[in-house]
N, C-alpha and C. Protein backbone atom coordinates (compact mmCIF):
# COMPACT_ATOMS: atom_id res chain seq x y z
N UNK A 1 0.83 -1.19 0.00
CA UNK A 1 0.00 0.00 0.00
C UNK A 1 0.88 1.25 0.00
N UNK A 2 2.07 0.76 -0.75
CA UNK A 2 2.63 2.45 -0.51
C UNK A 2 2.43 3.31 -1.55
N UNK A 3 1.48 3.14 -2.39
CA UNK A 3 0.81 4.31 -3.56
C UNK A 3 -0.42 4.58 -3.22
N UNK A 4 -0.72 4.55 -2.01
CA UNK A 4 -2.15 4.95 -1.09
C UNK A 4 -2.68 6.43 -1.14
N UNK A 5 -1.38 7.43 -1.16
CA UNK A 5 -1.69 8.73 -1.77
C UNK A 5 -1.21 9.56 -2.74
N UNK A 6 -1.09 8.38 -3.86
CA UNK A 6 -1.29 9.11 -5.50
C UNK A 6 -2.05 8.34 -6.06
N UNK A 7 -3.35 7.61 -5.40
CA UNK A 7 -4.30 6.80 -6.49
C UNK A 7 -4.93 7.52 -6.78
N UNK A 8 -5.72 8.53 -6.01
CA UNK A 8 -6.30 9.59 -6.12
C UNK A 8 -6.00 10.61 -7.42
N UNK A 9 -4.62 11.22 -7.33
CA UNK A 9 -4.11 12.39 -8.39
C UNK A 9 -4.00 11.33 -9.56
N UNK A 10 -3.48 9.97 -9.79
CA UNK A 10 -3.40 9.07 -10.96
C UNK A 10 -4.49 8.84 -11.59
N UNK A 11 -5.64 8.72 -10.99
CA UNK A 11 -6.66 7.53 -11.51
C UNK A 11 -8.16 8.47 -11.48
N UNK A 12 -7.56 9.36 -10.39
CA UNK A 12 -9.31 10.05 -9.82
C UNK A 12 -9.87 9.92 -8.81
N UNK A 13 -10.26 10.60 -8.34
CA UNK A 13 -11.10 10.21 -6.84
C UNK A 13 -12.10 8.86 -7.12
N UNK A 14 -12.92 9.20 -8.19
CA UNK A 14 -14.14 8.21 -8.59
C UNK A 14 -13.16 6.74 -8.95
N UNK A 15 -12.19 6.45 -9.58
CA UNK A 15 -12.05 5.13 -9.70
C UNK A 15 -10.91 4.67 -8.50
N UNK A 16 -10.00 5.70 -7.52
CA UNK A 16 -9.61 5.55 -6.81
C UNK A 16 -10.60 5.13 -5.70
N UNK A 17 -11.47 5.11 -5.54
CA UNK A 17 -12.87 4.86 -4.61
C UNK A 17 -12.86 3.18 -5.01
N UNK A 18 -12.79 2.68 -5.81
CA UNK A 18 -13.09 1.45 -6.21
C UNK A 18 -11.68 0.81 -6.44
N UNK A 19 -10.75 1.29 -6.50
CA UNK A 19 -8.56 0.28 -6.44
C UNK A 19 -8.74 -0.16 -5.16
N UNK A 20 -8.17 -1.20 -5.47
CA UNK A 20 -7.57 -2.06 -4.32
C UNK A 20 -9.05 -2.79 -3.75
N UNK A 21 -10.11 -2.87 -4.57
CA UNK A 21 -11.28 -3.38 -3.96
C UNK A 21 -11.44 -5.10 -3.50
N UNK A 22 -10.39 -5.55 -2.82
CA UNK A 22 -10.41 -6.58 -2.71
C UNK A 22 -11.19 -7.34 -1.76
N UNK A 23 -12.00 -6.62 -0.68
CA UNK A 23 -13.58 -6.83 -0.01
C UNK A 23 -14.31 -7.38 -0.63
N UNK A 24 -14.68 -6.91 -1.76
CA UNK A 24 -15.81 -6.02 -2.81
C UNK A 24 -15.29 -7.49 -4.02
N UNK A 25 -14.21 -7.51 -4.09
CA UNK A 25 -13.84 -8.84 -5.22
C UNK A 25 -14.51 -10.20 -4.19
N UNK A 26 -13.94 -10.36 -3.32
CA UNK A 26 -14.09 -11.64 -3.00
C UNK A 26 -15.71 -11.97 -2.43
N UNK A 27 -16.18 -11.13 -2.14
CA UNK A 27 -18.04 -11.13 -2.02
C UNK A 27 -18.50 -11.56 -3.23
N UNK A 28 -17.85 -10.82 -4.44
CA UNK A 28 -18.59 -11.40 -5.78
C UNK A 28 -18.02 -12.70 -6.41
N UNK A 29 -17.11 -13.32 -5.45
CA UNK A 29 -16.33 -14.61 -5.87
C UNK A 29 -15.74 -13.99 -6.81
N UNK A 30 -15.14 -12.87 -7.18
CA UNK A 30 -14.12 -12.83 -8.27
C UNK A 30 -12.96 -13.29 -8.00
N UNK A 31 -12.26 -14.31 -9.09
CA UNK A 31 -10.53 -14.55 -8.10
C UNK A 31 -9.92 -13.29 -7.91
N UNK A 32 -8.98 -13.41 -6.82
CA UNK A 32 -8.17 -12.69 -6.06
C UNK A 32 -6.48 -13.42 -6.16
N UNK A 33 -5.47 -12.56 -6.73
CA UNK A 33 -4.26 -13.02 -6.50
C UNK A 33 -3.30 -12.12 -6.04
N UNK A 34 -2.73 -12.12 -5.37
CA UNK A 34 -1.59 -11.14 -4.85
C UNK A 34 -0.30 -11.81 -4.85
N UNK A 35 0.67 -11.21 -5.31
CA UNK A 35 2.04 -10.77 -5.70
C UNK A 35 2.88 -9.79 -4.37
N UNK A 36 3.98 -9.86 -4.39
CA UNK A 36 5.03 -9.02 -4.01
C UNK A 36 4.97 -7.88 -5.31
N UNK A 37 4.66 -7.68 -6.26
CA UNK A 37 5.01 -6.51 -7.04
C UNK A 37 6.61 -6.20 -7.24
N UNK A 38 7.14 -7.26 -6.77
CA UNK A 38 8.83 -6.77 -6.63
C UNK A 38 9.16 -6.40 -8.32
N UNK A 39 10.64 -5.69 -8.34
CA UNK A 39 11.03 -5.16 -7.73
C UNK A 39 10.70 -4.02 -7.32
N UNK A 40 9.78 -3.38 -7.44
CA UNK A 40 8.62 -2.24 -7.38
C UNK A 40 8.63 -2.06 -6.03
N UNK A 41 8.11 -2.54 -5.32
CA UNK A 41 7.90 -3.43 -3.80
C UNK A 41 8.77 -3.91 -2.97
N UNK A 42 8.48 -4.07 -1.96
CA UNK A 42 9.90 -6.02 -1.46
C UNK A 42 9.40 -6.86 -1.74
N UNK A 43 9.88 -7.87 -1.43
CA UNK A 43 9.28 -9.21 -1.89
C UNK A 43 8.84 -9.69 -0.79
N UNK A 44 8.92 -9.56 0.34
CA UNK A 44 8.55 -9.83 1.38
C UNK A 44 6.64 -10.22 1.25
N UNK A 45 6.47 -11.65 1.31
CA UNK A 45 5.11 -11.09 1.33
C UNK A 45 4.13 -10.91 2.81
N UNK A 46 5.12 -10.93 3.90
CA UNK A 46 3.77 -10.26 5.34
C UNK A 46 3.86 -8.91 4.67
N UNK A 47 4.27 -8.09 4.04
CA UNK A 47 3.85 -6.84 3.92
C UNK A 47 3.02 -6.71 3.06
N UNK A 48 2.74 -7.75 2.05
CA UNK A 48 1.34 -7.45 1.69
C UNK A 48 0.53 -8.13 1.94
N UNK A 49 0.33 -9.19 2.86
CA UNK A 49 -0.76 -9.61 3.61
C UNK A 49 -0.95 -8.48 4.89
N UNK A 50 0.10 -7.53 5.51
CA UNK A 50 -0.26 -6.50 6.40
C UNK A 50 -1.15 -5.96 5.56
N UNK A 51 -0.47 -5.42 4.40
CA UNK A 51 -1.35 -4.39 3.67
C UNK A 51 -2.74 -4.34 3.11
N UNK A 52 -3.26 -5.89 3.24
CA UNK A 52 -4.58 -6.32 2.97
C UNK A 52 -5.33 -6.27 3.91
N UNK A 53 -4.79 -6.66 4.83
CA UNK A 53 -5.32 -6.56 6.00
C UNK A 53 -5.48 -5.58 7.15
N UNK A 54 -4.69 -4.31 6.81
CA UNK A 54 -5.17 -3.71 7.13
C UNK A 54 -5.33 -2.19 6.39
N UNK A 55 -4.87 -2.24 5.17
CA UNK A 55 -5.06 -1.12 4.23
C UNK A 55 -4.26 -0.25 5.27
N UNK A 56 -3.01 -0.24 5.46
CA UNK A 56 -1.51 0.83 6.04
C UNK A 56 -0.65 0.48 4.98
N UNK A 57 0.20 1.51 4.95
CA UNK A 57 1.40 1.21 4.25
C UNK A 57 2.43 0.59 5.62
N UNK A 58 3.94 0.59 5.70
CA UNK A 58 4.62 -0.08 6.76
C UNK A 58 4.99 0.99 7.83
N UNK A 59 4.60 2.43 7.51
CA UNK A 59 4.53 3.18 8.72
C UNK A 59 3.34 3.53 9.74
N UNK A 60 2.52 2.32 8.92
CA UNK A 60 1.04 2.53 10.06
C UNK A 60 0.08 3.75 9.48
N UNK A 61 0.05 4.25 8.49
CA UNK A 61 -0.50 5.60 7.66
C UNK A 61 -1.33 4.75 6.49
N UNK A 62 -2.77 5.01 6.40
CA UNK A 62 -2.91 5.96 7.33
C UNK A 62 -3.48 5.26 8.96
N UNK A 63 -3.84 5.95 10.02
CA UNK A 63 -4.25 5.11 10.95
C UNK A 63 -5.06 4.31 11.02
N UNK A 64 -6.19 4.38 10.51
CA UNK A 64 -7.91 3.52 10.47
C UNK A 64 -7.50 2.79 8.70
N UNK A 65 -6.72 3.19 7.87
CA UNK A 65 -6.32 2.28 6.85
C UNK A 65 -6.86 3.19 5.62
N UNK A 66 -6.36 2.83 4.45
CA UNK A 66 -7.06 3.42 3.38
C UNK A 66 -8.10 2.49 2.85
N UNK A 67 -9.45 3.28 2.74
CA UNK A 67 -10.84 2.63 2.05
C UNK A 67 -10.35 1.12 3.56
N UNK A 68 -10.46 1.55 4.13
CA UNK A 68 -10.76 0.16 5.29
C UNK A 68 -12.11 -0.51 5.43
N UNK A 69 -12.95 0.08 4.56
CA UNK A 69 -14.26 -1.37 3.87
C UNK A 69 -13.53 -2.18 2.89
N UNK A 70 -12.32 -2.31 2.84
CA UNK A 70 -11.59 -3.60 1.93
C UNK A 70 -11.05 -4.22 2.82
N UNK A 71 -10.62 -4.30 4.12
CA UNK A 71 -9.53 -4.85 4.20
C UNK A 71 -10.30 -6.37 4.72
N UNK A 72 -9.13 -6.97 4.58
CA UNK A 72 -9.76 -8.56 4.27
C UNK A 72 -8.97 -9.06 5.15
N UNK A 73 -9.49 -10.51 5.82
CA UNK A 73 -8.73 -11.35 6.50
C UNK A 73 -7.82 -11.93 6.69
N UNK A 74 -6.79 -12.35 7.18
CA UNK A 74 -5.81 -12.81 7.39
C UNK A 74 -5.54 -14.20 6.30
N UNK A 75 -7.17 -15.23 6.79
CA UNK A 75 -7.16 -16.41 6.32
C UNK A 75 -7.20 -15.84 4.81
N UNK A 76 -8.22 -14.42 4.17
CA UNK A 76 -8.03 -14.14 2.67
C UNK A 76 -7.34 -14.49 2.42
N UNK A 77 -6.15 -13.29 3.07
CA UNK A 77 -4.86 -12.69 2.40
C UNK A 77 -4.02 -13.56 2.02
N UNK A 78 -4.17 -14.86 2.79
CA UNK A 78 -2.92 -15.44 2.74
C UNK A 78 -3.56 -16.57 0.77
N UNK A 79 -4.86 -16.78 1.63
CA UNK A 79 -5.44 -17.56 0.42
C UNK A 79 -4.97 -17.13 -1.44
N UNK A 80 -5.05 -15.57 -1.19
CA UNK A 80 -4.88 -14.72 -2.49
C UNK A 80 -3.29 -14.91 -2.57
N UNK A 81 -2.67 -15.09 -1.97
CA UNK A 81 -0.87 -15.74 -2.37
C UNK A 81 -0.83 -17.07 -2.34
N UNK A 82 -1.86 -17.55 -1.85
CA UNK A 82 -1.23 -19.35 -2.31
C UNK A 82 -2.65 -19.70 -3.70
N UNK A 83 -3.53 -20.19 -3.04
CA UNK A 83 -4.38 -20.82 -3.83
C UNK A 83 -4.85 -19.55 -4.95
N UNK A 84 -4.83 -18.32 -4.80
CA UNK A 84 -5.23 -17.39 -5.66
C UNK A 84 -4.40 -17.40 -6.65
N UNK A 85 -2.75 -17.41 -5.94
CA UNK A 85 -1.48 -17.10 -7.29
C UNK A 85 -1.87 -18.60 -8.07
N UNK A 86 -1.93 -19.25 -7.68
CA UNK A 86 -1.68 -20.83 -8.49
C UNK A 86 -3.03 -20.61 -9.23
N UNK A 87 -4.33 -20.47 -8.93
CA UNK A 87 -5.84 -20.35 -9.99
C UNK A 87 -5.32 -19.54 -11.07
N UNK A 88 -4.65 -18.04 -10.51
CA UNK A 88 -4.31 -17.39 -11.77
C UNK A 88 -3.13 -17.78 -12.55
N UNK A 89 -2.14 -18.72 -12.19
CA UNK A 89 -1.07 -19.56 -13.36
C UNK A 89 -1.49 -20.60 -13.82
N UNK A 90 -2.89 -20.90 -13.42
CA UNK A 90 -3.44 -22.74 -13.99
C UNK A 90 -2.63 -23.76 -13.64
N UNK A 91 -2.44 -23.21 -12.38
CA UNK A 91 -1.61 -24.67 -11.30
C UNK A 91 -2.32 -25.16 -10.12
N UNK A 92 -3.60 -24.64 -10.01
CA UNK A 92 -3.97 -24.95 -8.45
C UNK A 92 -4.31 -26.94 -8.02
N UNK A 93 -3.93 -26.99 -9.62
CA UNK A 93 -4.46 -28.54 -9.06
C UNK A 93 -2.85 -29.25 -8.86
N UNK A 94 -2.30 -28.18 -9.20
CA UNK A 94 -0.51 -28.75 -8.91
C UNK A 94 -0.09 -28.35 -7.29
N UNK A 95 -0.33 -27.22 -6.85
CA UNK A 95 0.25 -25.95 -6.10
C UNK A 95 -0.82 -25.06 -5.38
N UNK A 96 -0.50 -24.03 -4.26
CA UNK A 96 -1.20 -23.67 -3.74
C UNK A 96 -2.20 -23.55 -2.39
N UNK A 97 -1.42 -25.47 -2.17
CA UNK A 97 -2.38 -25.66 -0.90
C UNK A 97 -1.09 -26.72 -0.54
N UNK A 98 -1.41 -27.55 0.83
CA UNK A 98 -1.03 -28.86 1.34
C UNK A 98 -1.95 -30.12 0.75
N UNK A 99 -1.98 -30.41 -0.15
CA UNK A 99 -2.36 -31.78 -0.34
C UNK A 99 -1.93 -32.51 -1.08
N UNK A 100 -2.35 -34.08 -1.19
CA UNK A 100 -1.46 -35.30 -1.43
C UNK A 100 -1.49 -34.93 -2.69
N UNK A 101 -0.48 -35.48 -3.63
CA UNK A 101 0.00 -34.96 -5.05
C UNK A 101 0.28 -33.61 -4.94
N UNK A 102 0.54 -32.69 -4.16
CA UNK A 102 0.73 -30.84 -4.42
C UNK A 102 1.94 -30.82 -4.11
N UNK A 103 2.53 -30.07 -4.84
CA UNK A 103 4.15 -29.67 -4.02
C UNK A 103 4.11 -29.16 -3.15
N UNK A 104 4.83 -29.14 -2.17
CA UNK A 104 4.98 -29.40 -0.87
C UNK A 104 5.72 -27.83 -0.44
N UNK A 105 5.16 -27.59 -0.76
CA UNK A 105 6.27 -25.39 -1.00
C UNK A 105 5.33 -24.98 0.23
N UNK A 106 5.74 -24.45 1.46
CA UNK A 106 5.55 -23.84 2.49
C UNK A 106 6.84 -23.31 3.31
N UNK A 107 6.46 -22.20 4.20
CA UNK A 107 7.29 -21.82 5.06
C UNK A 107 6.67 -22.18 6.74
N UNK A 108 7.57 -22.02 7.24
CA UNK A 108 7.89 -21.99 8.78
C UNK A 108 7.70 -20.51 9.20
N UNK A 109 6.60 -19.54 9.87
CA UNK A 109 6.88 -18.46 10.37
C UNK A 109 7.37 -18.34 11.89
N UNK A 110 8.16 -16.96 12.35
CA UNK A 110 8.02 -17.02 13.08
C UNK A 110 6.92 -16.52 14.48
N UNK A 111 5.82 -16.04 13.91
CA UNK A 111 5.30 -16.15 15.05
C UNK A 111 3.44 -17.01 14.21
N UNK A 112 2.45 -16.94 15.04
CA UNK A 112 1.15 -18.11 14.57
C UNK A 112 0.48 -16.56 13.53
N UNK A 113 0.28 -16.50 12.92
CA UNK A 113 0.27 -15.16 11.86
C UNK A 113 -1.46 -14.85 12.31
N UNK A 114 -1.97 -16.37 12.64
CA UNK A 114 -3.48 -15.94 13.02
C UNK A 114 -3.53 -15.43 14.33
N UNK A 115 -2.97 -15.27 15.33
CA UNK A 115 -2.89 -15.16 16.68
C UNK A 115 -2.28 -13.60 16.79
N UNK A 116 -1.33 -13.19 16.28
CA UNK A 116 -0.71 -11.72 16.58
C UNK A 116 -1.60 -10.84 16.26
N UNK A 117 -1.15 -9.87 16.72
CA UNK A 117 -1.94 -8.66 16.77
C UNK A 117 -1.40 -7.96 14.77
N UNK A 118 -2.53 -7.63 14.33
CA UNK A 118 -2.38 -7.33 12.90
C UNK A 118 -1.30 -6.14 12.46
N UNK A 119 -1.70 -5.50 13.28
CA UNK A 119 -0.62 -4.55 13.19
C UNK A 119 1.04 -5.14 13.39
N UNK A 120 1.05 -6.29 13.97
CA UNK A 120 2.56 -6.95 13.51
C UNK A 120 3.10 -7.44 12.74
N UNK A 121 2.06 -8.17 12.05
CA UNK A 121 2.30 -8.88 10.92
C UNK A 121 3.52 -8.87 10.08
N UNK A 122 3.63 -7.29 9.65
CA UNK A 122 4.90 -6.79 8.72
C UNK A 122 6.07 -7.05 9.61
N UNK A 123 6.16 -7.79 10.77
CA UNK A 123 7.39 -8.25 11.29
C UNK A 123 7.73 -9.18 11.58
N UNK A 124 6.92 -10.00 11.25
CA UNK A 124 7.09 -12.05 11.09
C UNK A 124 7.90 -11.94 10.05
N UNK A 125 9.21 -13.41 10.13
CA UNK A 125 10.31 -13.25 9.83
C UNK A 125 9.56 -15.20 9.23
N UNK A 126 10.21 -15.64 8.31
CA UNK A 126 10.69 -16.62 7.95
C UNK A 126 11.89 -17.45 8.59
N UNK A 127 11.36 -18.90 8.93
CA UNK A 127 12.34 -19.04 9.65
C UNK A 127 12.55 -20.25 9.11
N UNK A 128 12.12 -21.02 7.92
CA UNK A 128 12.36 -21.57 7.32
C UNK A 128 11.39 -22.30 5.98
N UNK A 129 11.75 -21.89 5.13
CA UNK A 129 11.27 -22.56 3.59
C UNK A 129 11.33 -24.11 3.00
N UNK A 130 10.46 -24.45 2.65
CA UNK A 130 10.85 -25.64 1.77
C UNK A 130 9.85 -25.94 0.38
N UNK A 131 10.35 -26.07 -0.11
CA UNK A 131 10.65 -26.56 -1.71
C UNK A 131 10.08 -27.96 -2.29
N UNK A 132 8.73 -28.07 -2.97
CA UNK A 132 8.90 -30.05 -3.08
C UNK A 132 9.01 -30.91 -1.61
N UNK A 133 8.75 -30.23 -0.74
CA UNK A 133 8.81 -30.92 0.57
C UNK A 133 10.16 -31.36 0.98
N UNK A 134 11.42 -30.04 0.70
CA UNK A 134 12.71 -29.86 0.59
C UNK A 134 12.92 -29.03 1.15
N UNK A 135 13.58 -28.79 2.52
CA UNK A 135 14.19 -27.54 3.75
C UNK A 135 15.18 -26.62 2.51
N UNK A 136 14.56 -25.66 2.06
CA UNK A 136 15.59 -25.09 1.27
C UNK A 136 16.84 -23.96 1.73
N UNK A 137 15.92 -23.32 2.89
CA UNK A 137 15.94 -22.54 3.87
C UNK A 137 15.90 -23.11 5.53
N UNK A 138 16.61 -22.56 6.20
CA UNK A 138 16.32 -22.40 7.45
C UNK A 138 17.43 -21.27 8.36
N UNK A 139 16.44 -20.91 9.34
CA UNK A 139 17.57 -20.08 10.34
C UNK A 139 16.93 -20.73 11.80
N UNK A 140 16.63 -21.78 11.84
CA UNK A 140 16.36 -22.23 12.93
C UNK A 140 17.87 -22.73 13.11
C-alpha cells in the first residue's frame, strides 16, 4: 500500500474509490491473486498480507487504513498468495495448498500469523522454507 496517496491524483477520486477493492472482489467470488510486485515493492510477502489486511502502508498511515471497507482477512490474504497465485497460473491442481499430489512449498513463520496482533504482521520473519517438501531454507 505504498501508492495509497497518488491513487487519487493518478486515476481520480471516482475510480480511486473502487482500487484495491479486494472486499468487494471476494463477495462477488471474483478470483483474487496477490504478488510481491517486486522489484517495485519487497518481496517480502507479510507486507502485503499486512497491507490487505489492514489497508496501512509499513509506517502505520494511514491510521484507520485506506478505504478500510476492503480490508480482508488474514485467512483471505494469505489464500490470495497461495491458492489465488496458483488459480491465476493454472496450477492450483498442482500448487497452492497442502495436499497429497501438491508440491509441498511452504514456510515456517516465526510467530502463529493468526494469533498476533495485525498490526505486527509486517514483522514475522521466515524461519524456514521448503521446496517439493525440501528444507531449502532455514535459520532455525
Amino acid at each position: 500500500m505504498t501508492d495509497w496517496p497518488i491513487v487519487d491524483s493518478a486515476v481520480g477520486k471516482t475510480r480511486a474509490d473502487f482500487s484495491y477493492a479486494w472486499k468487494d472482489m471476494l463477495k462477488l467470488d471474483i478470483p483474487v491473486s496477490f504478488s510481491s510486485d517486486a522489484p517495485v515493492e519487497s518481496f517480502n510477502p507479510m507486507f502485503g498480507i499486512y497491507a490487505a489486511i489492514t489497508r496501512k502502508n509499513l509506517s502505520g498511515k494511514p491510521e484507520t487504513g485506506w478505504h478500510n471497507n476492503q480490508c480482508i482477512s488474514v485467512s483471505e490474504a494469505i489464500t490470495a498468495y497461495t491458492l489465488g497465485s496458483a488459480y491465476m497460473s493454472f496450477e492450483e491442481n498442482f500448487k497452492g495448498s497442502i495436499d497429497i499430489g501438491k508440491a509441498a512449498d511452504f514456510v515456517i513463520l516465526s510467530e502463529n500469523i493468526f494469533d498476533i496482533d495485525t498490526d505486527q504482521i509486517k514483522n514475522i520473519k521466515v524461519k524456514a522454507t521448503y521446496v517439493n517438501g525440501n528444507k531449502v531454507y532455514s535459520s532455525i
